[in-house]
Structure formats: structure tokens, C-alpha cells
N, C-alpha and C. Protein backbone atom coordinates (compact mmCIF):
# COMPACT_ATOMS: atom_id res chain seq x y z
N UNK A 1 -14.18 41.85 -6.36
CA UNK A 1 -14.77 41.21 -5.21
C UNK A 1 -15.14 39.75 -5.52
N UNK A 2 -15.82 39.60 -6.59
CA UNK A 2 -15.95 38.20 -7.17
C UNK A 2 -14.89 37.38 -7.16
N UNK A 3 -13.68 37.93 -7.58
CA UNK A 3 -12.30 37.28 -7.63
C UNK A 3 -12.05 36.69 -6.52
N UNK A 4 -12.30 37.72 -5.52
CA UNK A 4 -11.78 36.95 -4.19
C UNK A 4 -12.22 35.93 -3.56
N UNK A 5 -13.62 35.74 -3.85
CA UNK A 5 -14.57 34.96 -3.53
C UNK A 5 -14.45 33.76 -3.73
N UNK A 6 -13.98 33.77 -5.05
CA UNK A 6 -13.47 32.76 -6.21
C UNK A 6 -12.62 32.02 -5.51
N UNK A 7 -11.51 32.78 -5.47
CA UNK A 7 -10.20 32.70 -4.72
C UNK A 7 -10.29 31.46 -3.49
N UNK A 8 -10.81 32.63 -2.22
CA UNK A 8 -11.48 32.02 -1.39
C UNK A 8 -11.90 30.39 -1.03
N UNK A 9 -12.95 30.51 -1.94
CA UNK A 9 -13.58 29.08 -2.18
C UNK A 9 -12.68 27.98 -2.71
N UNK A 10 -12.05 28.49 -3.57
CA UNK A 10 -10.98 27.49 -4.57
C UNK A 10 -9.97 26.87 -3.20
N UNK A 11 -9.69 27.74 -2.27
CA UNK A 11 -8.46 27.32 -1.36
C UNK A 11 -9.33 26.78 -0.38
N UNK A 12 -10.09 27.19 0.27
CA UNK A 12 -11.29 26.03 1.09
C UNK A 12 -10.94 24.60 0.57
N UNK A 13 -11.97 24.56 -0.99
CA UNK A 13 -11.63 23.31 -1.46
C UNK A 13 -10.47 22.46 -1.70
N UNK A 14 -9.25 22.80 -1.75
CA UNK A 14 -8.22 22.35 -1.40
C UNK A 14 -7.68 22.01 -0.61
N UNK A 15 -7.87 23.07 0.59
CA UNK A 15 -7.85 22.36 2.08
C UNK A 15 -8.35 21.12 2.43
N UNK A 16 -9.65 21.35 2.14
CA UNK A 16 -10.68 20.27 2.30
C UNK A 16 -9.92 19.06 1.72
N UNK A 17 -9.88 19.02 0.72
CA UNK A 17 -9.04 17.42 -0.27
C UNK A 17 -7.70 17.32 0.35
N UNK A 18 -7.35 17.85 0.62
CA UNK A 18 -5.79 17.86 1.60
C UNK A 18 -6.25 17.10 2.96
N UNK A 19 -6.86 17.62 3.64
CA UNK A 19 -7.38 17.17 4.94
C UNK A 19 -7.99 15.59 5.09
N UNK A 20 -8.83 15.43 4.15
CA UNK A 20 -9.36 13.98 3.82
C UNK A 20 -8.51 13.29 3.38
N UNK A 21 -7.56 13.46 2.33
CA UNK A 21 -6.19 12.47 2.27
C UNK A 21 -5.30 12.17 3.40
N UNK A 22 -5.16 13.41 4.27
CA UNK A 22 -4.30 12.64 5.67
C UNK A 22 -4.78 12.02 6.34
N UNK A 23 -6.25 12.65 7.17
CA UNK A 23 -7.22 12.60 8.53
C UNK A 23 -8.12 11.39 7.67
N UNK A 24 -8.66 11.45 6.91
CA UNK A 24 -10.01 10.83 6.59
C UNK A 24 -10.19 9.12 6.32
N UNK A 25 -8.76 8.60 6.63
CA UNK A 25 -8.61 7.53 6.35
C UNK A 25 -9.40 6.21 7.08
N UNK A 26 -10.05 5.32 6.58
CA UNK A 26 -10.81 4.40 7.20
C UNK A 26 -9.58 3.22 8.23
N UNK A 27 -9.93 2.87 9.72
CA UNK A 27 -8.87 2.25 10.26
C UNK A 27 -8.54 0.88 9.97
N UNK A 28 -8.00 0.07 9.85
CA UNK A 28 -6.80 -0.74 9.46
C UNK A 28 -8.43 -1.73 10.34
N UNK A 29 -8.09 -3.06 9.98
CA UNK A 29 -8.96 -4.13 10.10
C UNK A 29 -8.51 -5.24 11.41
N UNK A 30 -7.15 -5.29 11.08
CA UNK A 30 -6.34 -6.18 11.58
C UNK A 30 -5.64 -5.43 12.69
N UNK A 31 -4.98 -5.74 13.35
CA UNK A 31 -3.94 -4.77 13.86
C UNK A 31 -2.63 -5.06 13.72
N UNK A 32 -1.86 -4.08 14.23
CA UNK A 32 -0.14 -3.68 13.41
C UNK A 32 0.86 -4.64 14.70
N UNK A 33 1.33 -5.41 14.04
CA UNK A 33 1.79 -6.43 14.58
C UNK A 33 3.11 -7.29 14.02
N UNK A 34 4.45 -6.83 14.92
CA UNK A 34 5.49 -6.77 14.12
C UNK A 34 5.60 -8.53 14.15
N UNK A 35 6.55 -8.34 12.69
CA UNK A 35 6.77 -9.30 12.25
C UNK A 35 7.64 -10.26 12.81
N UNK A 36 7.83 -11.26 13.29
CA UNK A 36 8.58 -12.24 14.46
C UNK A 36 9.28 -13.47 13.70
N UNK A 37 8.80 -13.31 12.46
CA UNK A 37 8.92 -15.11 11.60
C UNK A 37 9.57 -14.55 10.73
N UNK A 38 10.05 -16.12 10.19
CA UNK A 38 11.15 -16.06 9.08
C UNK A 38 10.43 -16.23 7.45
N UNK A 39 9.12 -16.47 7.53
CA UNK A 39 8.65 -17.31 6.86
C UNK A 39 8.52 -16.56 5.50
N UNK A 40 9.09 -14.88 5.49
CA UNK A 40 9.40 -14.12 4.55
C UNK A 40 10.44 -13.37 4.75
N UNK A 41 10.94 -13.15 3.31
CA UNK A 41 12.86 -12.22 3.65
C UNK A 41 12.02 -10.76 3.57
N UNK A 42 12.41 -10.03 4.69
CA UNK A 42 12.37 -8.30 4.79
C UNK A 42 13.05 -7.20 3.98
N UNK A 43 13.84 -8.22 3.97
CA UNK A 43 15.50 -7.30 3.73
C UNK A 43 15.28 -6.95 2.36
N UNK A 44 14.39 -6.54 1.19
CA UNK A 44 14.24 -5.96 0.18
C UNK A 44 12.69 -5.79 0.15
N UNK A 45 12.30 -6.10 -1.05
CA UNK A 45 10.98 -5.98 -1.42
C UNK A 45 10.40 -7.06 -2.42
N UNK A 46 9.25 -7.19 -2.51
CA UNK A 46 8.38 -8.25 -3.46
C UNK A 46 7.83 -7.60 -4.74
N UNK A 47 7.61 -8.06 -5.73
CA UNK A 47 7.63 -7.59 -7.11
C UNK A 47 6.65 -8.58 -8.16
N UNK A 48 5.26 -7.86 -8.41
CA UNK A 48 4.65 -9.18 -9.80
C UNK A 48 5.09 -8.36 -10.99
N UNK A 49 5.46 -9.30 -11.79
CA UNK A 49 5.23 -8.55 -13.64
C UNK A 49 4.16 -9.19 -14.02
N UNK A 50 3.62 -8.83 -14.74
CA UNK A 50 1.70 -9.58 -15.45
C UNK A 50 0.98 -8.76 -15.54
N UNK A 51 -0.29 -9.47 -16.03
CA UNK A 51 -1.09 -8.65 -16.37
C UNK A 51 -1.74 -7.72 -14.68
N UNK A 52 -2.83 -7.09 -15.09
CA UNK A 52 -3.84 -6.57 -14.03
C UNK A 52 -4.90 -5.93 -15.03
N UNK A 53 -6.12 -5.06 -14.45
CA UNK A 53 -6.73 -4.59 -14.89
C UNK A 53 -6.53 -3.13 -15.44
N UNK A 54 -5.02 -3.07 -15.68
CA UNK A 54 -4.54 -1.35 -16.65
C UNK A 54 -4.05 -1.66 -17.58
N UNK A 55 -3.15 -3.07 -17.30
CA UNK A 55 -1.91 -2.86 -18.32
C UNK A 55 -1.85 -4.75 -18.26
N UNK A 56 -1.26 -4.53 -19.83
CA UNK A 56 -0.42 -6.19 -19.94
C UNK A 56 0.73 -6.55 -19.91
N UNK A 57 1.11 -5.00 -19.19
CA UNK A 57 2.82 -5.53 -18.94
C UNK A 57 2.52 -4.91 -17.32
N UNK A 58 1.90 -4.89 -16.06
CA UNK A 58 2.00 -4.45 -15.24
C UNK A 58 3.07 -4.91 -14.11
N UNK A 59 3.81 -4.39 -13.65
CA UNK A 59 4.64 -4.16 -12.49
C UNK A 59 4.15 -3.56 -10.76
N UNK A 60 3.77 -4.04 -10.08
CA UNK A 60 3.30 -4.39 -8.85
C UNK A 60 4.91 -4.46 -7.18
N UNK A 61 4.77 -3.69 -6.78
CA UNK A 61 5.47 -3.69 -5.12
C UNK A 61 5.03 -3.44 -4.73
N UNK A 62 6.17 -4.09 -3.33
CA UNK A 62 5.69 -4.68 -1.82
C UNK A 62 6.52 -4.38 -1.01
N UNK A 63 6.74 -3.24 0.03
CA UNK A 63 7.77 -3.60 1.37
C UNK A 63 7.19 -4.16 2.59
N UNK A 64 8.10 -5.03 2.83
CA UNK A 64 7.12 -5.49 4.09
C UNK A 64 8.32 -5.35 5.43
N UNK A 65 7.96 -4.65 6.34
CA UNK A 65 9.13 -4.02 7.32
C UNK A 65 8.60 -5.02 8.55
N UNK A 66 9.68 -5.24 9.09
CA UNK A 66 9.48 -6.34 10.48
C UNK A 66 8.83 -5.89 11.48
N UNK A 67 8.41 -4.30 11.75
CA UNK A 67 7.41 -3.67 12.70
C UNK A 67 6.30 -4.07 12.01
N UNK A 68 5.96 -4.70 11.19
CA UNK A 68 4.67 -4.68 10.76
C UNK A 68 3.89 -3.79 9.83
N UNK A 69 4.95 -3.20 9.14
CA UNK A 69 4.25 -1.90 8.46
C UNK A 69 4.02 -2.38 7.37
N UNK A 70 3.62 -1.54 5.97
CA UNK A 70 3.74 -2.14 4.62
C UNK A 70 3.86 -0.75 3.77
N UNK A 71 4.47 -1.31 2.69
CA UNK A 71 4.46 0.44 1.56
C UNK A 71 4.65 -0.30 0.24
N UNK A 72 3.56 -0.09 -0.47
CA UNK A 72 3.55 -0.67 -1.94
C UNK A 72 1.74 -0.19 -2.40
N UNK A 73 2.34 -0.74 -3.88
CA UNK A 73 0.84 -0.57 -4.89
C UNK A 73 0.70 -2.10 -5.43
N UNK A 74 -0.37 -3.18 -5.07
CA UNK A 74 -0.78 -3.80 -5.07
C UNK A 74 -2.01 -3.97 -6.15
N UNK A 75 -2.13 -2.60 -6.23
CA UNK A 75 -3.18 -2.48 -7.47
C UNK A 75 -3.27 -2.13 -9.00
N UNK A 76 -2.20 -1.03 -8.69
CA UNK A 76 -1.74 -0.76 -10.11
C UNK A 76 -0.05 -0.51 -10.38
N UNK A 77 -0.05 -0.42 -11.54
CA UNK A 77 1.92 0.38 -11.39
C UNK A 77 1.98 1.16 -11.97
N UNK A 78 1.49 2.40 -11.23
CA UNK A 78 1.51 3.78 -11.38
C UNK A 78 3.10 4.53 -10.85
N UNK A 79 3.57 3.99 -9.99
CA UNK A 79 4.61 4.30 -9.46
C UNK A 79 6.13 3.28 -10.28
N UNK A 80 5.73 2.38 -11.05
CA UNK A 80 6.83 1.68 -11.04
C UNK A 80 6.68 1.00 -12.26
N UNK A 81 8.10 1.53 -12.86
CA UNK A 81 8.32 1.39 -14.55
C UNK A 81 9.16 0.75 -14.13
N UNK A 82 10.30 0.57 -13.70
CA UNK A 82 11.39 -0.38 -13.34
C UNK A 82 11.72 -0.86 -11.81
N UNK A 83 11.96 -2.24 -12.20
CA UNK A 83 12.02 -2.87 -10.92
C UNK A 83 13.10 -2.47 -9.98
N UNK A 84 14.28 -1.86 -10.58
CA UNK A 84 15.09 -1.07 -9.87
C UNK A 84 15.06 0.06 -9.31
N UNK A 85 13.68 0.79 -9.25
CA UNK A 85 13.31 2.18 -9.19
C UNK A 85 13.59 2.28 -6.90
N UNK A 86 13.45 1.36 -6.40
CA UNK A 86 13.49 1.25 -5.22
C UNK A 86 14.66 1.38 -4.57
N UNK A 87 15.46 1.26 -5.52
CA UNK A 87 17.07 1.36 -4.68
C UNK A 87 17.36 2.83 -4.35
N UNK A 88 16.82 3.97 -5.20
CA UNK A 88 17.53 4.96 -5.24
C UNK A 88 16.37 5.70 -3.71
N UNK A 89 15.84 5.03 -2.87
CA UNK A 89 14.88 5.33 -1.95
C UNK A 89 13.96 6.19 -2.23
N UNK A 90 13.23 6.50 -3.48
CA UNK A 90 12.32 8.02 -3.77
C UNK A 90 11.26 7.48 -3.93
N UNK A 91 10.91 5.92 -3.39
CA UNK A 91 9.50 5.51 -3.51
C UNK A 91 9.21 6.47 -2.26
N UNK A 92 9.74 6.03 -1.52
CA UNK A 92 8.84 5.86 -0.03
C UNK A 92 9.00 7.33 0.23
N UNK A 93 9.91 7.92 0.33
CA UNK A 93 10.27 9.64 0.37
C UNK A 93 9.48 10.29 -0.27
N UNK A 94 9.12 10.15 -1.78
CA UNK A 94 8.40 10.97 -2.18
C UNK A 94 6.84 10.74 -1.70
N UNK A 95 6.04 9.90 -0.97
CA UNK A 95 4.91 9.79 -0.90
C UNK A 95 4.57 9.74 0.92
N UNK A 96 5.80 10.14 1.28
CA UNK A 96 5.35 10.10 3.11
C UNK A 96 4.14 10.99 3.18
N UNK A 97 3.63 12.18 2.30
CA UNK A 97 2.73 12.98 2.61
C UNK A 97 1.48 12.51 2.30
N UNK A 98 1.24 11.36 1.75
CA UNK A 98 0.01 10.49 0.97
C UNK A 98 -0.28 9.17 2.08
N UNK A 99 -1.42 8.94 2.34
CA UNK A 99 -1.61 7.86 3.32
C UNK A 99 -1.67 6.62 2.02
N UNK A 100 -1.63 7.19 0.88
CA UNK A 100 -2.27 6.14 -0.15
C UNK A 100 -0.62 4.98 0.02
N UNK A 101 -1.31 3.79 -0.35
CA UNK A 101 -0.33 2.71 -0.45
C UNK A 101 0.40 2.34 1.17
N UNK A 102 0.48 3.10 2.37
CA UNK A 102 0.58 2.69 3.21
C UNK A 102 0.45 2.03 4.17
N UNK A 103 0.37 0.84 4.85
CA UNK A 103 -0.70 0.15 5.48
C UNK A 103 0.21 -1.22 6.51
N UNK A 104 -0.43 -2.19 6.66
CA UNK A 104 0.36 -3.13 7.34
C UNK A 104 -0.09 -4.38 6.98
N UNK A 105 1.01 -5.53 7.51
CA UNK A 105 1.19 -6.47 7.02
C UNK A 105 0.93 -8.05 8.30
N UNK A 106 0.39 -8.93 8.07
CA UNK A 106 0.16 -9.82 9.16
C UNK A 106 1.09 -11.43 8.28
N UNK A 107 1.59 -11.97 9.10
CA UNK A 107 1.76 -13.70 8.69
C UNK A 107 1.34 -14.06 9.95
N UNK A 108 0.41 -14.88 9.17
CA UNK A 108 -0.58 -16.26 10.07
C UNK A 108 0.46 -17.71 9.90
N UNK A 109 0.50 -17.84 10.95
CA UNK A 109 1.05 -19.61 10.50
C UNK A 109 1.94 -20.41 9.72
N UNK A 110 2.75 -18.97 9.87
CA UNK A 110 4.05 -19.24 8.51
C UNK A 110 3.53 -19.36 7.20
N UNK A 111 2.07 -19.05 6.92
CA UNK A 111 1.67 -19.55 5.07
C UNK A 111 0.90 -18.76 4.70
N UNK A 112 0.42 -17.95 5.34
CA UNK A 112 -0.67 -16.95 5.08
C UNK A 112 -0.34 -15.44 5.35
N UNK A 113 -0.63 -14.61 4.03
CA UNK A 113 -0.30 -13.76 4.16
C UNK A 113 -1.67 -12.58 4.72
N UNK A 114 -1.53 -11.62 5.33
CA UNK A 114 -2.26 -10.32 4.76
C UNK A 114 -2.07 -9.45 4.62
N UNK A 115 -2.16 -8.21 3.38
CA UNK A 115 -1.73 -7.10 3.32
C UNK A 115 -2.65 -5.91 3.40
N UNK A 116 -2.75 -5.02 4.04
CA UNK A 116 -3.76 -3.96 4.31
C UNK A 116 -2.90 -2.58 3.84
N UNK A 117 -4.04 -2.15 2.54
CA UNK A 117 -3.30 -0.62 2.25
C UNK A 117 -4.59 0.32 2.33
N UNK A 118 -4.50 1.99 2.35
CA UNK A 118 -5.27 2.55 1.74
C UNK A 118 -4.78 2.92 0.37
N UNK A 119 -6.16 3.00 -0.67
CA UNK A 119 -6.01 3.80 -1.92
C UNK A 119 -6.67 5.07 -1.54
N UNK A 120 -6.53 6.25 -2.24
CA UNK A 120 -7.10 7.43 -2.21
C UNK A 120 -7.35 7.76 -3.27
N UNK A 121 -8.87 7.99 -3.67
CA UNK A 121 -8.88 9.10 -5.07
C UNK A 121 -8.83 10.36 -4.25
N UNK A 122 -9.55 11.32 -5.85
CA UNK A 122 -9.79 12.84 -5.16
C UNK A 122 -10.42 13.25 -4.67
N UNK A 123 -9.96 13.80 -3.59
CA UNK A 123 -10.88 14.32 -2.25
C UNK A 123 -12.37 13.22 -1.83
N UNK A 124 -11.67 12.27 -1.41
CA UNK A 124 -12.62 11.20 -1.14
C UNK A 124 -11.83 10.30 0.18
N UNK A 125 -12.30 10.04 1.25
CA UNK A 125 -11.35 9.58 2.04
C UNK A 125 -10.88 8.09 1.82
N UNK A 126 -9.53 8.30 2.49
CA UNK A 126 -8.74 6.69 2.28
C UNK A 126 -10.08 5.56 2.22
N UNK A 127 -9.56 4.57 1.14
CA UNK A 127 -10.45 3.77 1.37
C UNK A 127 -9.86 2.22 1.75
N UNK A 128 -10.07 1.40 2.50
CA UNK A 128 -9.19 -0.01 2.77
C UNK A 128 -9.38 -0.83 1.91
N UNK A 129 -8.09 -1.58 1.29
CA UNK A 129 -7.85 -3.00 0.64
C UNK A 129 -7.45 -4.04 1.12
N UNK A 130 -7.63 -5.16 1.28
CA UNK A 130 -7.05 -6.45 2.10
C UNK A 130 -6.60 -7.55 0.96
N UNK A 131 -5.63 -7.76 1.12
CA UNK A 131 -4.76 -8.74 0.05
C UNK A 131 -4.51 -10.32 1.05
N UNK A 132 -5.24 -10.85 0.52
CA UNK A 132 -5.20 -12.16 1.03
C UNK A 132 -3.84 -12.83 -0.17
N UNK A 133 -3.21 -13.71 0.57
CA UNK A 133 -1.96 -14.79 -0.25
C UNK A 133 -1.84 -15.69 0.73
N UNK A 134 -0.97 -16.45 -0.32
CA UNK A 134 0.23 -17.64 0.42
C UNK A 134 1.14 -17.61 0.61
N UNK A 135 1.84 -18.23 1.18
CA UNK A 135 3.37 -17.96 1.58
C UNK A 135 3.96 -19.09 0.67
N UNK A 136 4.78 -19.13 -0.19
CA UNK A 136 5.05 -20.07 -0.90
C UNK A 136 7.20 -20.63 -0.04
N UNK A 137 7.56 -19.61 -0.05
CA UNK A 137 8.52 -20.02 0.26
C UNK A 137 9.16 -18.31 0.99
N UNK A 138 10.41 -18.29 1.15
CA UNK A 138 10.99 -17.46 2.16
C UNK A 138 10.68 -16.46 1.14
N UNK A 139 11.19 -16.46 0.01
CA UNK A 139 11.30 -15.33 -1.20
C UNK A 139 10.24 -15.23 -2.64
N UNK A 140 8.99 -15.93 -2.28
CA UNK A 140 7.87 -15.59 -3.04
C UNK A 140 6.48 -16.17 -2.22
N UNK A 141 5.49 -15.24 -3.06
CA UNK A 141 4.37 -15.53 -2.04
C UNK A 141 3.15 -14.90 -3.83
N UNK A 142 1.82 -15.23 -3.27
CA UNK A 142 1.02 -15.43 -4.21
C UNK A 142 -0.31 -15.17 -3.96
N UNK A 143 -0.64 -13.81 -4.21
CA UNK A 143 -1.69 -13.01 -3.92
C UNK A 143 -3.12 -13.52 -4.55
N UNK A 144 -4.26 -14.29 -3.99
CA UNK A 144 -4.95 -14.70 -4.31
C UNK A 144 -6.37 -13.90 -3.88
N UNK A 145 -6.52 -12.88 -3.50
CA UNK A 145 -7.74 -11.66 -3.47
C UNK A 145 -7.67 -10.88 -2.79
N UNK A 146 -8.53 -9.93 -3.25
CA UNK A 146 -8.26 -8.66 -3.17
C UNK A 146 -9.52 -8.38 -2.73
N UNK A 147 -9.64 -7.59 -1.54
CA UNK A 147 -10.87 -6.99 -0.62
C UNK A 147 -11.18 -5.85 -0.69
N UNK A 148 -12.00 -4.75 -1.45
CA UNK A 148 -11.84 -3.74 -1.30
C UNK A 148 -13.24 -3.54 -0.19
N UNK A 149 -13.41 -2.41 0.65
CA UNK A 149 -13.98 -1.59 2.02
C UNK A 149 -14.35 -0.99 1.01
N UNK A 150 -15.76 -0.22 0.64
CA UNK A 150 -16.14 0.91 -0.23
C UNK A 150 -16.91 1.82 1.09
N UNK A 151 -16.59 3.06 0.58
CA UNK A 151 -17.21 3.96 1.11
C UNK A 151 -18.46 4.07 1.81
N UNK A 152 -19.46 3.05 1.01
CA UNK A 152 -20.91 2.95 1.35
C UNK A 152 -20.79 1.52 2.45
N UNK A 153 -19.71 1.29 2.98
CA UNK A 153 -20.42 -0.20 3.31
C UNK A 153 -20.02 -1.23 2.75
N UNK A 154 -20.05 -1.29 1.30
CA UNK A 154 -20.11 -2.69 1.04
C UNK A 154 -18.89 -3.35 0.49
N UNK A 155 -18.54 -4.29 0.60
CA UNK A 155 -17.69 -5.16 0.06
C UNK A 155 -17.22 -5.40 -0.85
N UNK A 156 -16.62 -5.89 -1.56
CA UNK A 156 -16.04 -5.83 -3.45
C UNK A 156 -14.83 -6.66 -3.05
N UNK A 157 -15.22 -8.30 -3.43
CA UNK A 157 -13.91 -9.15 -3.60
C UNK A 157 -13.16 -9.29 -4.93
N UNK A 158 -12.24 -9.55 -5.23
CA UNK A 158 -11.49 -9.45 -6.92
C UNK A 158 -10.67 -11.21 -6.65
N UNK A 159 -10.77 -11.91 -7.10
CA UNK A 159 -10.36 -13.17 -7.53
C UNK A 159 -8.66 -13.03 -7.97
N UNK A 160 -7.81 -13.11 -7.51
CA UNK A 160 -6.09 -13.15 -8.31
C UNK A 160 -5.49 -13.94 -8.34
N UNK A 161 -4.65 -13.88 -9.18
CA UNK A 161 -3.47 -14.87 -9.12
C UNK A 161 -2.02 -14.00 -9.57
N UNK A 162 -1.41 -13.77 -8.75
CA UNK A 162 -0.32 -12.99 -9.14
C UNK A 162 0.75 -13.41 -7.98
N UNK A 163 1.95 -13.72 -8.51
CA UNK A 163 3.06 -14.30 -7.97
C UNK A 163 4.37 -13.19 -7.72
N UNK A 164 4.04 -13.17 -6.29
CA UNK A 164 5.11 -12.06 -5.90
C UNK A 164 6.54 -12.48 -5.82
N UNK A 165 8.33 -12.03 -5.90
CA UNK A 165 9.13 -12.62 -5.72
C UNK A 165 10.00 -11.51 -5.22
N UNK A 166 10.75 -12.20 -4.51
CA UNK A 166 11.63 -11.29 -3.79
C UNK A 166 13.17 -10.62 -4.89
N UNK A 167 13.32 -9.32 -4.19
CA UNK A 167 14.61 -8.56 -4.69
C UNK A 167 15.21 -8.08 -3.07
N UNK A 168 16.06 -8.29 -3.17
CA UNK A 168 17.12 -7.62 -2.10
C UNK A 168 17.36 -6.12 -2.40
N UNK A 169 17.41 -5.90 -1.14
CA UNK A 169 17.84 -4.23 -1.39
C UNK A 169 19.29 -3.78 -0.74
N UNK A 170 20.17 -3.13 -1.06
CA UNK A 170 21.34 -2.65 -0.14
C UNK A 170 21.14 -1.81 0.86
N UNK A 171 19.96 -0.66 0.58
CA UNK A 171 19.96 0.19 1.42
C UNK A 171 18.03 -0.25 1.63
N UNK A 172 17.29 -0.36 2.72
CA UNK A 172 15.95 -0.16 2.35
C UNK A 172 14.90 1.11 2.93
N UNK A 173 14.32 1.55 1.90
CA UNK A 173 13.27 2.35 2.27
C UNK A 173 12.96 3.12 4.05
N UNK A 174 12.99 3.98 4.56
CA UNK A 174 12.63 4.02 6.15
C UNK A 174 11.00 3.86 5.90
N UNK A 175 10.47 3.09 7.13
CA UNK A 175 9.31 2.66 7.39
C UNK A 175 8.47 3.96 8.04
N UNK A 176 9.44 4.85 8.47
CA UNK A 176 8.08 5.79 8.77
C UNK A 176 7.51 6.64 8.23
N UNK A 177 6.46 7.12 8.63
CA UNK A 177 5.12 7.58 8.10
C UNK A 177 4.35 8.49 9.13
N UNK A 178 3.42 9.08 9.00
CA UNK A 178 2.24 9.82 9.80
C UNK A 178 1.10 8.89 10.16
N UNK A 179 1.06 7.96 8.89
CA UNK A 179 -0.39 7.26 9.03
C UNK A 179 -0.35 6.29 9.66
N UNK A 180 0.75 4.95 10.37
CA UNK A 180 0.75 4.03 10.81
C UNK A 180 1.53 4.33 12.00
N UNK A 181 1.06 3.62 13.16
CA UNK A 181 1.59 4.30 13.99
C UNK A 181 2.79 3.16 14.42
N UNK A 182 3.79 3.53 14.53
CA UNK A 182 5.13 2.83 14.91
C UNK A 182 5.35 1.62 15.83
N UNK A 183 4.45 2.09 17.26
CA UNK A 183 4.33 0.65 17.96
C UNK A 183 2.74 -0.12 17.83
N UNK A 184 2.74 -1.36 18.21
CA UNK A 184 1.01 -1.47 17.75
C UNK A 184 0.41 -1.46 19.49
């Protein structure tokens, strides 16, 4: 009887952490607003090598889709040992079930970038990041802070300098998802 109980509870709690990773996500800041300008190439993805706060060889992507969507890790490179790992499409496929890294993308004025993702730990709901940059040219741009939304309220800015550059893709990633919704 204990067992089951056990049981029981154990799958509750799983539910539960399941449920807060899809549903629990905090909403987007900006709104989803397709992309109209040239003032960045679509047609692949953006890429830093450098340091960050894990690693001193870190690797960093970016898709940025002309509906306005976005799909990348901006924070760490947990997902990405090689910069070629995107061609074979199993970024974006394998993580449609994760709101984490999903989010959208704004250009202001041809020079300004913003990027909005959620991160997710465990069983804790999505939490929002805002990536402020520049637009340096059609095929690199240069992430200069990082906004994190905390749970409680408060704010947490991070100071960067990390220089994104473009790769072409042959085939790219599909943009959809559960968490962003398709038209804005």
C-alpha cells in the first residue's frame, strides 16, 4: 500500500514539472512581430565562439525566422558542440516539446536588435531573457546585455560583448512550436 502511494505521488510530481515547463511560462515583453527588413540574413543562423560564464571555449546560436520567431541558446552551449550540428535539423525537432530557448525576435531601426527567450530549470516555470545588440552589418550583430525576469520580480542585467556571425543553411529548421503563437 505504501508502494502505491509512493508511486502515486512520484507521478503527480512529474506531471506537475511537465505542466510548468509547457503552461507556466512568463509572457513575452515585446510582441511577435514579423520580420520586414533586410537589415539581417534569415536564411541560416548566427553563431558566437568565446568565452561565457561555463566554458572558455563556448559556442552560442541563433535562428531568427522572418515571422518573428526565435530558437537558440544565448546563454550557454549545452546544445552545441559543433557549429554544423544545425544542418542535420535535430536542434529544433528535438526540443519542440520544451518552451526553453524559444522566443521572438524584434529589429528596431535597422541597428538594434532584441531577442526574447525562455530558460527553464526544474519544475520551476519559464523564466524571460531579453538580449539587447547591434546590428553591425547584414551577417553579424553584437550582443551587448542580457536581461534576465526572475521569478520574484526582480531584474538581473549581465553586461556582454559577444559577436554573433552568420552561417547559411541549405535546408532551415521549421519555426513551429506550441509556445509562440504563429501570427502576432
Amino acid at each position: 500500500m505504501k508502494l502505491l502511494c509512493y508511486c502515486a505521488i512520484a507521478f503527480i510530481l512529474v506531471l506537475a514539472a511537465c505542466s510548468l515547463e509547457s503552461n507556466g511560462k512568463e509572457p513575452l515583453r515585446y510582441p511577435i512581430v514579423p520580420n520586414n527588413s533586410n537589415a539581417l540574413n534569415t536564411q541560416g543562423y548566427y553563431y558566437y565562439n568565446g568565452k561565457d560564464d561555463f566554458s572558455d571555449t563556448a559556442q552560442h546560436l541563433v535562428v531568427l525566422y522572418r515571422n518573428g520567431v526565435s530558437y537558440g541558446d544565448l546563454n550557454t552551449s549545452r546544445y552545441y558542440r559543433s557549429a554544423n550540428y544545425l544542418d542535420s535539423n535535430a536542434i529544433c525537432s528535438s526540443s519542440r516539446k520544451s518552451v526553453s530557448l524559444w522566443g521572438a525576435y524584434q529589429i528596431l531601426n535597422n541597428d538594434t536588435l532584441q531577442i526574447q527567450t525562455w530558460g527553464v530549470g526544474f519544475a520551476q516555470p519559464a523564466l524571460l531573457h531579453i538580449y539587447y545588440g547591434i546590428i553591425l552589418n547584414d551577417k553579424s550583430f553584437r550582443i551587448f546585455l542580457r536581461r534576465y525576469y526572475r521569478k520574484d520580480g526582480t531584474i538581473y542585467d549581465q553586461d556582454l560583448n559577444e559577436l554573433y556571425q552568420f552561417r547559411p543553411l541549405k535546408v532551415k529548421p521549421d519555426s513551429t512550436n506550441p509556445y509562440v503563437p504563429e501570427k502576432p
